[in-house]
Protein backbone atom coordinates (compact mmCIF):
# COMPACT_ATOMS: atom_id res chain seq x y z
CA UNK A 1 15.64 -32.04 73.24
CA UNK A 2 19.32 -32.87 72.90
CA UNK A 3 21.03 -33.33 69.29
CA UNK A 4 23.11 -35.46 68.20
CA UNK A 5 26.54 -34.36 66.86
CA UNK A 6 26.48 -34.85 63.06
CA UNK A 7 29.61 -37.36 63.11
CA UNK A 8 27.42 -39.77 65.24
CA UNK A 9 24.15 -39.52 63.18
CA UNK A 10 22.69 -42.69 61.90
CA UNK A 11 23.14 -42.90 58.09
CA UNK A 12 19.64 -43.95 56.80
CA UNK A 13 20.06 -48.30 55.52
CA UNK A 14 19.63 -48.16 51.59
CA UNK A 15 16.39 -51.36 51.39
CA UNK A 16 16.60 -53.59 48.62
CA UNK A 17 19.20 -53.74 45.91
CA UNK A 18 20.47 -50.94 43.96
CA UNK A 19 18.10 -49.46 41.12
CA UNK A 20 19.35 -51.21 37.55
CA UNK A 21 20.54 -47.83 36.30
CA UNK A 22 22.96 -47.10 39.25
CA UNK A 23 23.85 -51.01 39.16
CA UNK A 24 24.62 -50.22 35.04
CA UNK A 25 26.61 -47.74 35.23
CA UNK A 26 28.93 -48.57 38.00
CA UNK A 27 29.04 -51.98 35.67
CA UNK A 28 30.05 -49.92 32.63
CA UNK A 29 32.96 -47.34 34.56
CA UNK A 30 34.68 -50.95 35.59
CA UNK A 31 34.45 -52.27 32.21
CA UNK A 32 35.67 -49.69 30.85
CA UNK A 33 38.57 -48.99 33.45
CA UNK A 34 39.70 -52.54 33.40
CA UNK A 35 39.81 -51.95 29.57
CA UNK A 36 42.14 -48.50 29.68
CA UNK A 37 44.00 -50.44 31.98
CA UNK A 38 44.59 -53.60 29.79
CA UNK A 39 45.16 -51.28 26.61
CA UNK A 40 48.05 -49.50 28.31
CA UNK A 41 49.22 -53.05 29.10
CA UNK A 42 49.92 -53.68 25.69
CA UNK A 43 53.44 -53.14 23.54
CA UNK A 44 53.16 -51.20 20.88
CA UNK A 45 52.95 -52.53 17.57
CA UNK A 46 53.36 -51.70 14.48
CA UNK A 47 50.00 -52.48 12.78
CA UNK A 48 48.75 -50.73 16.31
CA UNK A 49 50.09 -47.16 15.01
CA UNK A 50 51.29 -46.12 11.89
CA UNK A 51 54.58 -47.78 11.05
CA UNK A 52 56.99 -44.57 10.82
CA UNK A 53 54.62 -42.95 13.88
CA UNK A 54 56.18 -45.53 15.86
CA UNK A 55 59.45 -44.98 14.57
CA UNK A 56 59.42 -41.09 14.94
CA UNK A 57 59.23 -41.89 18.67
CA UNK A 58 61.73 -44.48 18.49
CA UNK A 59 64.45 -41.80 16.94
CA UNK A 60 63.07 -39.70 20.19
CA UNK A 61 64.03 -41.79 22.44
CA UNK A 62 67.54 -42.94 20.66
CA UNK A 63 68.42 -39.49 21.11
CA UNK A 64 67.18 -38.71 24.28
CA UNK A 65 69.12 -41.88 25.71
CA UNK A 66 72.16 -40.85 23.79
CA UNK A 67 75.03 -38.82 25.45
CA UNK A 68 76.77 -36.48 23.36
CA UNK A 69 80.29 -35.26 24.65
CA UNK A 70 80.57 -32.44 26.88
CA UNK A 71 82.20 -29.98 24.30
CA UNK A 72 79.08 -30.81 22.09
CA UNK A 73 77.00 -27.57 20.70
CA UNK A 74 74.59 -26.12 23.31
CA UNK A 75 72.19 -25.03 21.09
CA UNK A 76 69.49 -27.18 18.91
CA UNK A 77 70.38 -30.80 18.43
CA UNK A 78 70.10 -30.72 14.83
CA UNK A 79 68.18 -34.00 13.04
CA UNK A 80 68.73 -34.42 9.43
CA UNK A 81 66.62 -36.84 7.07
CA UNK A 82 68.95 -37.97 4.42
CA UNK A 83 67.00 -39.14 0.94
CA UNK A 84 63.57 -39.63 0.81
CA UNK A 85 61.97 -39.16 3.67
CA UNK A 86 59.66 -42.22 4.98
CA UNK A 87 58.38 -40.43 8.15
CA UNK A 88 56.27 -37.77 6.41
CA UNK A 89 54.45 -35.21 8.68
CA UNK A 90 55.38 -38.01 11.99
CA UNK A 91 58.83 -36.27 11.39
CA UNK A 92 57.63 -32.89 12.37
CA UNK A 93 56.06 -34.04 15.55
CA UNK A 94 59.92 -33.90 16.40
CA UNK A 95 60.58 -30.30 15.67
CA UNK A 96 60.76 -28.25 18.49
CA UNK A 97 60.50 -30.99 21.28
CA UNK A 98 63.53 -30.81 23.92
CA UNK A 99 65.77 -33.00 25.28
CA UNK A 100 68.51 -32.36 28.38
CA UNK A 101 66.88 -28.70 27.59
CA UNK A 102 68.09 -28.72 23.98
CA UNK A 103 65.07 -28.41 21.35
CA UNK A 104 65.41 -30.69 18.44
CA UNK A 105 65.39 -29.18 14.95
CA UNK A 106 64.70 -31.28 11.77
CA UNK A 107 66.26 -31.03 8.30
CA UNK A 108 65.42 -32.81 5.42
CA UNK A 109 68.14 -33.34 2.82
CA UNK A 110 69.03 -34.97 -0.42
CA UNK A 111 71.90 -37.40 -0.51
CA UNK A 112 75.25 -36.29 -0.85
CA UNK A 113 74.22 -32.63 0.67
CA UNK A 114 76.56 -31.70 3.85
CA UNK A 115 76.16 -33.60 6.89
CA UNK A 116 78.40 -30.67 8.49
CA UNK A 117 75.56 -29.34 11.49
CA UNK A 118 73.88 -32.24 11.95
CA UNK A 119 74.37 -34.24 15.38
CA UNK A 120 71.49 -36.66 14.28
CA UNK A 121 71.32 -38.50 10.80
CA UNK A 122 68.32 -40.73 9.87
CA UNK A 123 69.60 -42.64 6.44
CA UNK A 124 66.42 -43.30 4.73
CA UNK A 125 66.08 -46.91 2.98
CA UNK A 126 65.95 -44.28 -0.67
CA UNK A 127 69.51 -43.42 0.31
CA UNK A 128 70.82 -46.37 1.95
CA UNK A 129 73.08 -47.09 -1.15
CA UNK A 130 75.31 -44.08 -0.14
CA UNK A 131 75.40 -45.16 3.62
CA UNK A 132 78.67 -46.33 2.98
CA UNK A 133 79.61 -42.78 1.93
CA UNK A 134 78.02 -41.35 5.21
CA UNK A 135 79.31 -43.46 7.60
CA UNK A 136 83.42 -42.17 6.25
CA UNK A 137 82.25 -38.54 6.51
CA UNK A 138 81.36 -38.52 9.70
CA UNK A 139 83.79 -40.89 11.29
CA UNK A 140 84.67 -39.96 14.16
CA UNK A 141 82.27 -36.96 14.49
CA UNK A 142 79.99 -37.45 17.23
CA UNK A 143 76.91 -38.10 15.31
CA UNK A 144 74.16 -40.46 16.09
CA UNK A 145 73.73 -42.39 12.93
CA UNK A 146 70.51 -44.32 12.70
CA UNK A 147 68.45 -46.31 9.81
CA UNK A 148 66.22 -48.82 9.18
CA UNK A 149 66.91 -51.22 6.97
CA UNK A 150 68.31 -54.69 6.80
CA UNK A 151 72.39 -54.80 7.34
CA UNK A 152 72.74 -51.08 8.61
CA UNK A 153 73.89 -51.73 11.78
CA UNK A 154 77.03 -54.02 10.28
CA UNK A 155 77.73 -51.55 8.33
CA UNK A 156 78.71 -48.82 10.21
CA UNK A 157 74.72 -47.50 11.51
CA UNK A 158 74.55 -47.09 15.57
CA UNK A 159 71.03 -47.78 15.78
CA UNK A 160 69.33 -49.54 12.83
CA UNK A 161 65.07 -49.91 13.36
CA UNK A 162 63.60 -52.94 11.85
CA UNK A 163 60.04 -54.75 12.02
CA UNK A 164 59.96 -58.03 13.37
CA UNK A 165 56.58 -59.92 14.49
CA UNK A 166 54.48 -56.85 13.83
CA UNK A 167 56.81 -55.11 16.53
CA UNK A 168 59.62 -51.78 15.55
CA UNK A 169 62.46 -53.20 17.43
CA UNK A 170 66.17 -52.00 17.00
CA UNK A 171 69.52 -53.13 17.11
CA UNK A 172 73.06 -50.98 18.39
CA UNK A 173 76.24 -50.91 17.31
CA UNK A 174 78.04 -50.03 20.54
CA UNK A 175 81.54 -49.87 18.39
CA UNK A 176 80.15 -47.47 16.15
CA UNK A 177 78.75 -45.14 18.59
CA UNK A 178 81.92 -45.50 20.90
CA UNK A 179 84.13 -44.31 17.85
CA UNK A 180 82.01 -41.49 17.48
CA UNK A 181 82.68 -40.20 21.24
CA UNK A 182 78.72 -41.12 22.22
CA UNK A 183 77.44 -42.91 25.14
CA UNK A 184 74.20 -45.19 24.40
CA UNK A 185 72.21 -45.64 27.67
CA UNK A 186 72.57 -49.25 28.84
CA UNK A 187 68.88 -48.22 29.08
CA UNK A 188 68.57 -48.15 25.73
CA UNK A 189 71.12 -51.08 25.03
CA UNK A 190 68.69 -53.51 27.19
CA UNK A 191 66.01 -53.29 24.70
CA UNK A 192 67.82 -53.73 21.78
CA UNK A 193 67.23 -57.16 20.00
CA UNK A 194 71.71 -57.47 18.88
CA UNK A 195 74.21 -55.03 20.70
CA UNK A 196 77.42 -55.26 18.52
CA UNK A 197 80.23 -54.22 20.38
């Protein structure tokens, strides 16, 4: 009796439909795939997430798509929190994560302490009042200055967060941050709602 090779075997014909609980399940893994799929889809919105959760990633990215100048410190990019600080524990997610192989390193501090080691200042809404302040003492230092409330960015802030439509969006000062000696990614500057230069 000769056999057949197993490549050429006839695959036994399945008769009649499937059985409901195979037909269910496949049903269900679509659903839900085609709902994953239409979730990642989405923006990200601020009633989505908490508000400063959101944000925390937003200063993330602001400083990963920021150049600093070459002479800049090789060592942690400090972040400093100036007045009270909104972000709560979404701040610490921060600590510790790297960028261009630098780990970041967070300080919170009260307004009018020294700005001196920090590369990265978040003015808090509590301490906007002294942003004026802030924005002379580190003119011309090559700081990323950021914020997030209303007027910031016209007054001297090179990235100022706000909420608009239930989305964090952000506007740049390019002037600011090109007096400063940093480079904002025209990554960056595309998403940005106003680009002041």
């Amino acid at each position: 009796m000769q056999s057949v090779p197993p490549s050429t075997r006839p695959v036994p014909a399945r008769l009649g439909p499937p059985r409901p609980t195979q037909w269910l399940l496949r049903a269900l893994g679509l659903l839900a795939a085609a709902s994953w799929a239409l979730l990642a889809a989405l923006p990200a919105r601020a009633d989505d997430l908490p508000e400063y959760r959101l944000k925390a990633a937003f200063v993330y990215n602001f400083i990963q798509f920021t150049e600093w100048p070459a002479d800049a410190s090789a060592g942690p990019i400090v972040l400093c929190i100036v007045g009270a600080d909104p972000f709560g524990s979404e701040a610490d997610l921060l600590r510790g994560k790297t960028v261009g192989g630098r780990a970041i390193d967070l300080r919170r501090l009260a307004p009018g302490a020294s700005l001196r080691e920090c590369e990265v200042v978040f003015v808090a809404a509590a301490a906007i009042d002294r942003l004026a302040q802030i924005v002379e003492a580190l003119h011309a230092r090559p700081v990323l200055l950021l914020a997030d409330s209303p007027g910031a960015m016209q007054a001297g802030v090179m990235v100022n967060m706000l909420v608009a439509d239930g989305r964090v969006r952000f506007e740049a000062n390019l002037r600011a941050a090109r007096t400063a000696h940093l480079n904002l990614s025209s990554k960056l500057l595309r998403l940005a709602t106003e680009v002041r230069q």
